[in-house]
N, C-alpha and C. Protein backbone atom coordinates (compact mmCIF):
# COMPACT_ATOMS: atom_id res chain seq x y z
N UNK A 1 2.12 -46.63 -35.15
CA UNK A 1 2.29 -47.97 -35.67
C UNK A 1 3.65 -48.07 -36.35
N UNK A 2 4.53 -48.84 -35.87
CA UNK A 2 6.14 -49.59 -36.34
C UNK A 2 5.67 -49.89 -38.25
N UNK A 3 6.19 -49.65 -38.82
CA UNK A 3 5.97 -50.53 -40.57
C UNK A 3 7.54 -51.33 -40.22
N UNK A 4 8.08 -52.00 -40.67
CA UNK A 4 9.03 -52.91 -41.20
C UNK A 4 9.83 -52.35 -42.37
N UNK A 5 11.12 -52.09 -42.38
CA UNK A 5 11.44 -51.95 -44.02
C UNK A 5 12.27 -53.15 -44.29
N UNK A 6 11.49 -53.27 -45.34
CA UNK A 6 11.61 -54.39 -46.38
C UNK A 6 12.21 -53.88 -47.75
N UNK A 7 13.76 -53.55 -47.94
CA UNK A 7 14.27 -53.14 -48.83
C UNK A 7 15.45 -53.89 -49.29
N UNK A 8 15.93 -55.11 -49.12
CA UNK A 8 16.60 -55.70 -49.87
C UNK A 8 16.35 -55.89 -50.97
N UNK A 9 16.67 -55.78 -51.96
CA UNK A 9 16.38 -56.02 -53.83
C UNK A 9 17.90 -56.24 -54.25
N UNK A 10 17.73 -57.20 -55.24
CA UNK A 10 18.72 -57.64 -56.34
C UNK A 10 19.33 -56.61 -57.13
N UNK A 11 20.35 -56.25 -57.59
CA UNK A 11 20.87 -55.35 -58.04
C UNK A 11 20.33 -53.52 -57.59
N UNK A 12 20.31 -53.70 -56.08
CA UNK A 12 20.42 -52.04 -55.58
C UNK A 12 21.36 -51.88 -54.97
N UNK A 13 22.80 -52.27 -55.46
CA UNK A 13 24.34 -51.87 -54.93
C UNK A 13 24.68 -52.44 -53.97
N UNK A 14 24.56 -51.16 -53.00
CA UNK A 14 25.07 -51.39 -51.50
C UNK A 14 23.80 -51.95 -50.74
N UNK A 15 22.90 -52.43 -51.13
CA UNK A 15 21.69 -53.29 -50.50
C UNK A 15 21.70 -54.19 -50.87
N UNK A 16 22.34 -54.79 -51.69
CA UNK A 16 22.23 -56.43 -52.44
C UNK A 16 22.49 -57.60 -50.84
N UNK A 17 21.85 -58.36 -51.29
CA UNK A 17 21.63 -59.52 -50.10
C UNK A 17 23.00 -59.97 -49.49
N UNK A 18 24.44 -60.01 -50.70
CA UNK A 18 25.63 -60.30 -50.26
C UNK A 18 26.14 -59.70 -49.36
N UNK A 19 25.73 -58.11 -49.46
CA UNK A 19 26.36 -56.76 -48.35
C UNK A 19 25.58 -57.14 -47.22
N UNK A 20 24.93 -58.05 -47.06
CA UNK A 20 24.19 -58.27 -45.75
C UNK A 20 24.06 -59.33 -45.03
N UNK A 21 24.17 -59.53 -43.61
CA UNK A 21 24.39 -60.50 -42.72
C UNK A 21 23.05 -60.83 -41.64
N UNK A 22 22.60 -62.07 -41.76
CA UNK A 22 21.29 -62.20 -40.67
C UNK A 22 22.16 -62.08 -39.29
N UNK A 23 21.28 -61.03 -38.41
CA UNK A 23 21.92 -61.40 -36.96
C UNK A 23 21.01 -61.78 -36.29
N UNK A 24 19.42 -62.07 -36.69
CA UNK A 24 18.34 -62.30 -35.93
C UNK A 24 17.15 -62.86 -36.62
N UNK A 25 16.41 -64.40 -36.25
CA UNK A 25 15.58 -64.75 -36.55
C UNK A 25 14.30 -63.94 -35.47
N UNK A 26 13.18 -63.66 -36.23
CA UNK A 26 12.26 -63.09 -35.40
C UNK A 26 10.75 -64.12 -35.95
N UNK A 27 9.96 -64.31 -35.15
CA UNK A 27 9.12 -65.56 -35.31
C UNK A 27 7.53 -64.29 -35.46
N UNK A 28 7.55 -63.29 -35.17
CA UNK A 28 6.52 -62.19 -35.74
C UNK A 28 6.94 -60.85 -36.01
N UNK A 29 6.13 -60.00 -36.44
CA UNK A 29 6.22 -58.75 -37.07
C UNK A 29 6.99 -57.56 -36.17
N UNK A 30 6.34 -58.28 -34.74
CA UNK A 30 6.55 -56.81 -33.93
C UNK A 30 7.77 -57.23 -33.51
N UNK A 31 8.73 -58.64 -33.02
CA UNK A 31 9.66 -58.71 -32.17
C UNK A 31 10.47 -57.97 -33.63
N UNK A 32 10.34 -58.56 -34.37
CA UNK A 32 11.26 -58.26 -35.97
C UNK A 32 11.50 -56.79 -35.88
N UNK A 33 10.40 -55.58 -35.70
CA UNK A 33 10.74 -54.39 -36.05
C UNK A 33 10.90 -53.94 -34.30
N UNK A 34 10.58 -53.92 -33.45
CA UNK A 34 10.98 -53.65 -32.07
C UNK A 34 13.34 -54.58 -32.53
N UNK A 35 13.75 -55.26 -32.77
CA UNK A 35 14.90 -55.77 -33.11
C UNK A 35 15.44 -54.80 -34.00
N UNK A 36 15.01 -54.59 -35.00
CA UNK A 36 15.34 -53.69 -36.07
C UNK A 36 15.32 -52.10 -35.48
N UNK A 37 14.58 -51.69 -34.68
CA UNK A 37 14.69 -50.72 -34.39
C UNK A 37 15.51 -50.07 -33.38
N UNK A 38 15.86 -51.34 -32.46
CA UNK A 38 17.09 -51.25 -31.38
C UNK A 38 18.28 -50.92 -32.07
N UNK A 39 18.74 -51.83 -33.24
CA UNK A 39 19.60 -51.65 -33.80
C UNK A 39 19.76 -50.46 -34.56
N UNK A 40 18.75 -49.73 -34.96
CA UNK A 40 18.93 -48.87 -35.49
C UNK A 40 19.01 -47.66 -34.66
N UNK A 41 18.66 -47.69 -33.47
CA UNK A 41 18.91 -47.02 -32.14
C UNK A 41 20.43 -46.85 -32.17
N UNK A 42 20.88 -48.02 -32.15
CA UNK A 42 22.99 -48.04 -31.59
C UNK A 42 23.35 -47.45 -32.94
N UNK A 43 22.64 -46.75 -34.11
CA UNK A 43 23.16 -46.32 -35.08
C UNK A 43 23.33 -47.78 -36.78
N UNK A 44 23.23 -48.62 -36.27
CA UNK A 44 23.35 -50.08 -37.14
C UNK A 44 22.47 -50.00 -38.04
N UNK A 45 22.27 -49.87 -39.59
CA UNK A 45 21.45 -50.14 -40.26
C UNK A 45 21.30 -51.68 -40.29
N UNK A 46 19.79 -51.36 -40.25
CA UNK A 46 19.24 -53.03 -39.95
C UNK A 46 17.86 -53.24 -41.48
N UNK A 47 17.61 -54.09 -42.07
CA UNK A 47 16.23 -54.21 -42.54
C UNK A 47 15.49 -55.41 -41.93
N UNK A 48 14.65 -55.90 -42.88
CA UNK A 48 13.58 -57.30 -42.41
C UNK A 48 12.82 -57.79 -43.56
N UNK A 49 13.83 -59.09 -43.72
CA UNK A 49 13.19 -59.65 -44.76
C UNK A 49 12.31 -61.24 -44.27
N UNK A 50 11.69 -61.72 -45.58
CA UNK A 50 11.30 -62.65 -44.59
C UNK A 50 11.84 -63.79 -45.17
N UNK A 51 12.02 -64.68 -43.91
CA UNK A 51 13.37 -66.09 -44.33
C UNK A 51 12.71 -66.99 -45.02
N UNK A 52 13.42 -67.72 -45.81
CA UNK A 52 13.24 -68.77 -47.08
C UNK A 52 12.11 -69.51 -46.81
N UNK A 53 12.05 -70.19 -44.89
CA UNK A 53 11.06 -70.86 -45.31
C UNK A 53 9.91 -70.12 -45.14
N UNK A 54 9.60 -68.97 -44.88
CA UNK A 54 8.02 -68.04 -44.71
C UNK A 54 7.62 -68.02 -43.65
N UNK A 55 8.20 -68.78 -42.42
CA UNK A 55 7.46 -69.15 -41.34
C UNK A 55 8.44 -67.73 -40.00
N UNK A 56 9.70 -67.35 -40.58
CA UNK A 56 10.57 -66.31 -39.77
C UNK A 56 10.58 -65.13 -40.59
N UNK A 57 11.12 -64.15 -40.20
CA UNK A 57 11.47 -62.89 -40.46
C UNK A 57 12.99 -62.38 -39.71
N UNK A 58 14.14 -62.73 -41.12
CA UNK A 58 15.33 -62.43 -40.55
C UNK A 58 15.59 -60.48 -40.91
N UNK A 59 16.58 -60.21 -39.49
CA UNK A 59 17.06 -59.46 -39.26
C UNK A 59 18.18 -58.94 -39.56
N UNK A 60 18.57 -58.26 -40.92
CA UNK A 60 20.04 -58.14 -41.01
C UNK A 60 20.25 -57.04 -41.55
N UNK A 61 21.89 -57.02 -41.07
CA UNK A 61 22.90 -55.78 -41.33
C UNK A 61 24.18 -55.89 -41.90
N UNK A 62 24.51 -54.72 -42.31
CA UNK A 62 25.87 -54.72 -43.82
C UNK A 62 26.72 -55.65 -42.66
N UNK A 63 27.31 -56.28 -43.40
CA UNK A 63 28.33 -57.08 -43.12
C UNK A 63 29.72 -56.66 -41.87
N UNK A 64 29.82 -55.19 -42.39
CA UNK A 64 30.58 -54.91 -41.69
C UNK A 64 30.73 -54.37 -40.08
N UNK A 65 29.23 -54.47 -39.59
CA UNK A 65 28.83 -54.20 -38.40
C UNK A 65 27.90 -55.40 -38.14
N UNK A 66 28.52 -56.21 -38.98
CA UNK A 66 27.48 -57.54 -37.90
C UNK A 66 27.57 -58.25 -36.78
N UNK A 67 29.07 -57.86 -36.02
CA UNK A 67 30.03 -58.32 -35.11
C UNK A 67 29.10 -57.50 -34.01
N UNK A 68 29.13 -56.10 -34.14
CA UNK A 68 28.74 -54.72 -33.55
C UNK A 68 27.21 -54.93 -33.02
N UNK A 69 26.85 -55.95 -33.62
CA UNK A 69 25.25 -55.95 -33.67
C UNK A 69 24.92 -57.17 -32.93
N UNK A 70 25.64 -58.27 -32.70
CA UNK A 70 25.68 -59.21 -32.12
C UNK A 70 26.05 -59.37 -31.00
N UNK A 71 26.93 -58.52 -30.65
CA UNK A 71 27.37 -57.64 -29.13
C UNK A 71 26.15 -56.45 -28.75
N UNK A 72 25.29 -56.51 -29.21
CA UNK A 72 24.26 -55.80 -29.21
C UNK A 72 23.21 -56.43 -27.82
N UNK A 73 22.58 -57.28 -29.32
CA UNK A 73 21.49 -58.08 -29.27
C UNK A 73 22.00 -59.45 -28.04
N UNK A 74 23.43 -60.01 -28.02
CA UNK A 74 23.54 -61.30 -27.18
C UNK A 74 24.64 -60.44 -26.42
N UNK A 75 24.44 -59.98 -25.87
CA UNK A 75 25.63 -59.13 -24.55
C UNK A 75 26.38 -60.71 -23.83
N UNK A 76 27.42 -60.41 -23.27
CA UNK A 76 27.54 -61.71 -22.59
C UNK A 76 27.29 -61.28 -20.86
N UNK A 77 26.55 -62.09 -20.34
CA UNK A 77 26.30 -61.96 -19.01
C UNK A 77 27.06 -62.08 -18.46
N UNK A 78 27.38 -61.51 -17.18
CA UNK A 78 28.47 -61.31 -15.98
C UNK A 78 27.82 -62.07 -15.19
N UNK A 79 28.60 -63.02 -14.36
CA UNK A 79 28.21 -64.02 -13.22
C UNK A 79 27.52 -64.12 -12.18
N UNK A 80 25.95 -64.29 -12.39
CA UNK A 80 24.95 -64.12 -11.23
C UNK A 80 24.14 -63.40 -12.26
N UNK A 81 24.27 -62.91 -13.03
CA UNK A 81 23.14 -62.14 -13.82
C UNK A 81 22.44 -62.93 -14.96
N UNK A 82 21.28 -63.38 -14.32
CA UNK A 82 20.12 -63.60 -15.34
C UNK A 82 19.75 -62.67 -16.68
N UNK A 83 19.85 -63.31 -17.54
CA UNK A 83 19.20 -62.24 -19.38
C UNK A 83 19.16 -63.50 -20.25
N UNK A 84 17.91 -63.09 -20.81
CA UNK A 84 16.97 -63.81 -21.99
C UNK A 84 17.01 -62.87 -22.71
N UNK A 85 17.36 -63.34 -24.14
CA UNK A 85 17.09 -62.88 -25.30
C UNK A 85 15.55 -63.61 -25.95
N UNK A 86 14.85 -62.53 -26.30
CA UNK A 86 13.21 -63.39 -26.87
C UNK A 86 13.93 -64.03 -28.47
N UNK A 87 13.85 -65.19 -28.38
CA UNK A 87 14.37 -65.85 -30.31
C UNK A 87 13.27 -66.87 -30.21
N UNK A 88 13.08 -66.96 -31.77
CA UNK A 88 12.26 -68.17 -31.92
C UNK A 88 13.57 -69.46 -32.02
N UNK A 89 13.02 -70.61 -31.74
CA UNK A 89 13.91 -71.49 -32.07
C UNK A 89 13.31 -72.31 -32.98
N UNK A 90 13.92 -72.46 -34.44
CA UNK A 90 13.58 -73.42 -35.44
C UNK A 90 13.53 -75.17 -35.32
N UNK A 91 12.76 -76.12 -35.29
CA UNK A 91 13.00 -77.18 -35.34
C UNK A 91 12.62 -77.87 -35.68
């Protein structure tokens, strides 16, 4: 069984919410940590918190590999090649 880490907190340094960038809304538990865990596959520290309004679970990483992580997760397709990324869409 996947757990989620849920370790962003207010004054723990280099974890504070500022050092960190959402690269992924996830709409349940498992796409959230199956996401989190890819990334943490390519080496990317990733956590999972859950977004303001309660209804998502964002995906994010230190700031400075959030570029790295987004070239990850949204590759750009080459011409003739079909790819879906699973996202919830908010509306």
């Amino acid at each position: 069984m996947c757990k989620l880490k849920q370790v962003i907190k207010k004054g723990k340094g280099n974890m504070s919410p500022g050092n960190y960038q959402k690269v992924y809304s996830a709409c349940g538990t498992l796409l959230a940590a199956t996401v989190q865990s890819a990334l943490e596959r390519a080496g990317i520290p990733a956590v999972v918190k859950y977004a303001k309004n309660g209804a998502f679970l964002d995906v994010l990483v230190p700031q400075a590999q959030a570029e790295e992580a987004r070239r990850l997760l949204y590759p750009e397709r080459r011409s003739g090649e079909i790819y879906f990324v699973p996202a919830c869409e908010m509306k």
